[in-house]
C-alpha atoms as a PDB file:
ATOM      1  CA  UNK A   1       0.000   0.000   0.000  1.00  0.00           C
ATOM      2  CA  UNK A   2       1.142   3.921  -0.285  1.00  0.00           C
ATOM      3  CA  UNK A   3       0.956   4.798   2.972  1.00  0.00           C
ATOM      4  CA  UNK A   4       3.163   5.935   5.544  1.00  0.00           C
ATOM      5  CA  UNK A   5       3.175   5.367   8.911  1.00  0.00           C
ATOM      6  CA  UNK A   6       5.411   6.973  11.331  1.00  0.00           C
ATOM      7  CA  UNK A   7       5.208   8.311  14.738  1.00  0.00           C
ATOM      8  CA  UNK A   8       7.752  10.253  17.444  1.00  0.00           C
ATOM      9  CA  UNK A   9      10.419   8.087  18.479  1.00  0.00           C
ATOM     10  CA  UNK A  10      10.988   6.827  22.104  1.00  0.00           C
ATOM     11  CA  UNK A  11      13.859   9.834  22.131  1.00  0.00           C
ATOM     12  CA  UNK A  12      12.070  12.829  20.731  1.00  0.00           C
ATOM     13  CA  UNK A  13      10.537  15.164  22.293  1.00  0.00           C
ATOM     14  CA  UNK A  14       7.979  16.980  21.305  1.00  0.00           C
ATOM     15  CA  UNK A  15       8.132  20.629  21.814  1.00  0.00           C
ATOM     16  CA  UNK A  16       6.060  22.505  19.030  1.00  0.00           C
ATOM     17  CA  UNK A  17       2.177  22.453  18.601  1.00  0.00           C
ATOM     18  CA  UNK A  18       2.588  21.492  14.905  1.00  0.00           C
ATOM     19  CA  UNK A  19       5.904  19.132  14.961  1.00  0.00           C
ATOM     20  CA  UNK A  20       5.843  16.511  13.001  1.00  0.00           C
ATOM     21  CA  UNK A  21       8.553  13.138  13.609  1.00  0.00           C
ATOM     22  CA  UNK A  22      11.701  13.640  12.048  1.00  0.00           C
ATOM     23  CA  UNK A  23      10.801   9.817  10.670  1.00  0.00           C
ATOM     24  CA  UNK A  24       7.839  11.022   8.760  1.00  0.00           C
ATOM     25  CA  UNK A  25      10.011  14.058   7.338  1.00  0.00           C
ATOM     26  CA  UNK A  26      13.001  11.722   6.423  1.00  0.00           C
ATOM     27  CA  UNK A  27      10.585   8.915   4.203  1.00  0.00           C
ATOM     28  CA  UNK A  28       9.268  12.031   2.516  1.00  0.00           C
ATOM     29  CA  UNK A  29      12.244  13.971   2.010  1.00  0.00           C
ATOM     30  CA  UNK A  30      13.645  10.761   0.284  1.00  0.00           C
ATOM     31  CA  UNK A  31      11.142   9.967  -1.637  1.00  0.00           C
ATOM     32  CA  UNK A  32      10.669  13.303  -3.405  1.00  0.00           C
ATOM     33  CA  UNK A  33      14.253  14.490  -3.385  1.00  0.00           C
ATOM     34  CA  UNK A  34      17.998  13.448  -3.907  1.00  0.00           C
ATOM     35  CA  UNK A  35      21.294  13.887  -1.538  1.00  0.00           C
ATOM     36  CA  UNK A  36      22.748  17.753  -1.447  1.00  0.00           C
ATOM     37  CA  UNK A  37      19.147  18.995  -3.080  1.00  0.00           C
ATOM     38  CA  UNK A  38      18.261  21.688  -0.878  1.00  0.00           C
ATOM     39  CA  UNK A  39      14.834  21.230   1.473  1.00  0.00           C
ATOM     40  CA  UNK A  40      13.273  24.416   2.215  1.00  0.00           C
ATOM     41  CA  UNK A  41      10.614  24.570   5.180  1.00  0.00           C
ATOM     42  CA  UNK A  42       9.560  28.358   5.284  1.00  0.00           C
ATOM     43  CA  UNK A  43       7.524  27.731   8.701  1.00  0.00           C
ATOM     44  CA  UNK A  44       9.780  25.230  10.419  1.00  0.00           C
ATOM     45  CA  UNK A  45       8.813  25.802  13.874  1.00  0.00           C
ATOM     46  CA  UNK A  46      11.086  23.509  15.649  1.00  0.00           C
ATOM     47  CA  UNK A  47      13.213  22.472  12.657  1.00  0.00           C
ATOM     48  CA  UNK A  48      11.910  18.566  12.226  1.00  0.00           C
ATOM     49  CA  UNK A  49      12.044  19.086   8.806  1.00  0.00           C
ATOM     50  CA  UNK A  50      15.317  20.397   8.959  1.00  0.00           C
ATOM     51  CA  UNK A  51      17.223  17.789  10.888  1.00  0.00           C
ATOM     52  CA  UNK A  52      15.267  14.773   8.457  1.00  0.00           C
ATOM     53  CA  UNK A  53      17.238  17.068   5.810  1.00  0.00           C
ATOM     54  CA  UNK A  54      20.258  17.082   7.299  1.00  0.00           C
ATOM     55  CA  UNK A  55      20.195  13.477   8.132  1.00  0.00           C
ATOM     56  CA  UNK A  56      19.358  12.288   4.875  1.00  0.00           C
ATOM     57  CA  UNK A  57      22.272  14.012   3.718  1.00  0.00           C
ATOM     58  CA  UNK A  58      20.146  16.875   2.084  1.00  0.00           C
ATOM     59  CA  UNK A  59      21.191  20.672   2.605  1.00  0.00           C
ATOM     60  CA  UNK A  60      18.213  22.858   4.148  1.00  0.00           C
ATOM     61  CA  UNK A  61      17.133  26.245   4.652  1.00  0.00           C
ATOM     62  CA  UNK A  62      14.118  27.124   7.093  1.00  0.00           C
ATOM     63  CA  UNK A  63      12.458  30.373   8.605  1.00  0.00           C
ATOM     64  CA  UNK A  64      10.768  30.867  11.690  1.00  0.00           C
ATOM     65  CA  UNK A  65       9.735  34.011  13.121  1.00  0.00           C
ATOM     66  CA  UNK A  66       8.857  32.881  16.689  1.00  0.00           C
ATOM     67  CA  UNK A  67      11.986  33.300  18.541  1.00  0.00           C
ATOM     68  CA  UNK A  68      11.367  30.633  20.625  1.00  0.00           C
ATOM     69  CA  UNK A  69      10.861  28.150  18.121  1.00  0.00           C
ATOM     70  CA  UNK A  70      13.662  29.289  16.412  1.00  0.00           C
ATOM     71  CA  UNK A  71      15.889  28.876  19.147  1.00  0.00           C
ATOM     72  CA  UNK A  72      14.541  24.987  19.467  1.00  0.00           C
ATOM     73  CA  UNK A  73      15.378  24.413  15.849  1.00  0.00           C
ATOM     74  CA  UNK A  74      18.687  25.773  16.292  1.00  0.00           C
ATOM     75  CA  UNK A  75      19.682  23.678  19.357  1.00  0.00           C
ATOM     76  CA  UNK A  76      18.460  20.415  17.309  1.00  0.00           C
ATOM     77  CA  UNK A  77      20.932  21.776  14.175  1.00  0.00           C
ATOM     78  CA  UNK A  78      23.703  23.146  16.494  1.00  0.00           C
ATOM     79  CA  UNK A  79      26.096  20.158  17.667  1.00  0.00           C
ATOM     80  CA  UNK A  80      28.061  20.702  13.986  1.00  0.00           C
ATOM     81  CA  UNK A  81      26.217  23.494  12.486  1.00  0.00           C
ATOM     82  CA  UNK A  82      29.397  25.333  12.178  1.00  0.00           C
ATOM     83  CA  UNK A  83      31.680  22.360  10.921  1.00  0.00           C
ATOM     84  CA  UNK A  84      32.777  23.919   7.721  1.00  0.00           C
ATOM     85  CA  UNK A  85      33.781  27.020   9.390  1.00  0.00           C
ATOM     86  CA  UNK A  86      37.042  25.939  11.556  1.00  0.00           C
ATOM     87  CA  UNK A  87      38.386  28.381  13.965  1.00  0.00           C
ATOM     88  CA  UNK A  88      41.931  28.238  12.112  1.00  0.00           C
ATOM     89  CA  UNK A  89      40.473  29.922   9.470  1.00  0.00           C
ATOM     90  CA  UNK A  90      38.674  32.725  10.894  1.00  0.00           C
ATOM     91  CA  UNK A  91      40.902  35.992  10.291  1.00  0.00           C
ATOM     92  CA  UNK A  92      41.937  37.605  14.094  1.00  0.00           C
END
């Protein structure tokens, strides 16, 4: 059949009205794109969406205007958001 089931895993918490598991995201971000497309969420709340990209290999770009929400989304994406930037190469 072509359906999908998915729900929160044991580990993830939910912390937005609206969130939606990062499993769901990932089976529909594969099916519909390919690795390093680029995933756009322009309401991604607390970035779900966003860390299915990421995980999937996918690059992402997301907006949220709640700063709280935003600052959820950016703790999920922050343990190597700033890999490609080393501090060696940063001018002093």
């Amino acid at each position: 059949d072509n359906v999908l089931r998915s729900g929160f895993a044991k580990n993830e918490q939910r912390v937005h009205i609206a969130q939606k598991p990062v499993r769901l995201m990932q089976a529909l971000i594969e099916l519909t794109t390919s690795r390093d497309q680029i995933v756009l969420d322009p309401f991604c709340g607390s970035g779900s969406t966003l860390v299915a990209a990421k995980t999937t290999e996918r690059k992402y770009i997301g907006f949220e205007i709640d700063e709280k929400s935003y600052s959820i989304a950016l703790s999920r994406l922050a343990p190597d958001m700033f890999d490609l930037v080393s501090s060696d190469s940063v001018d002093r």
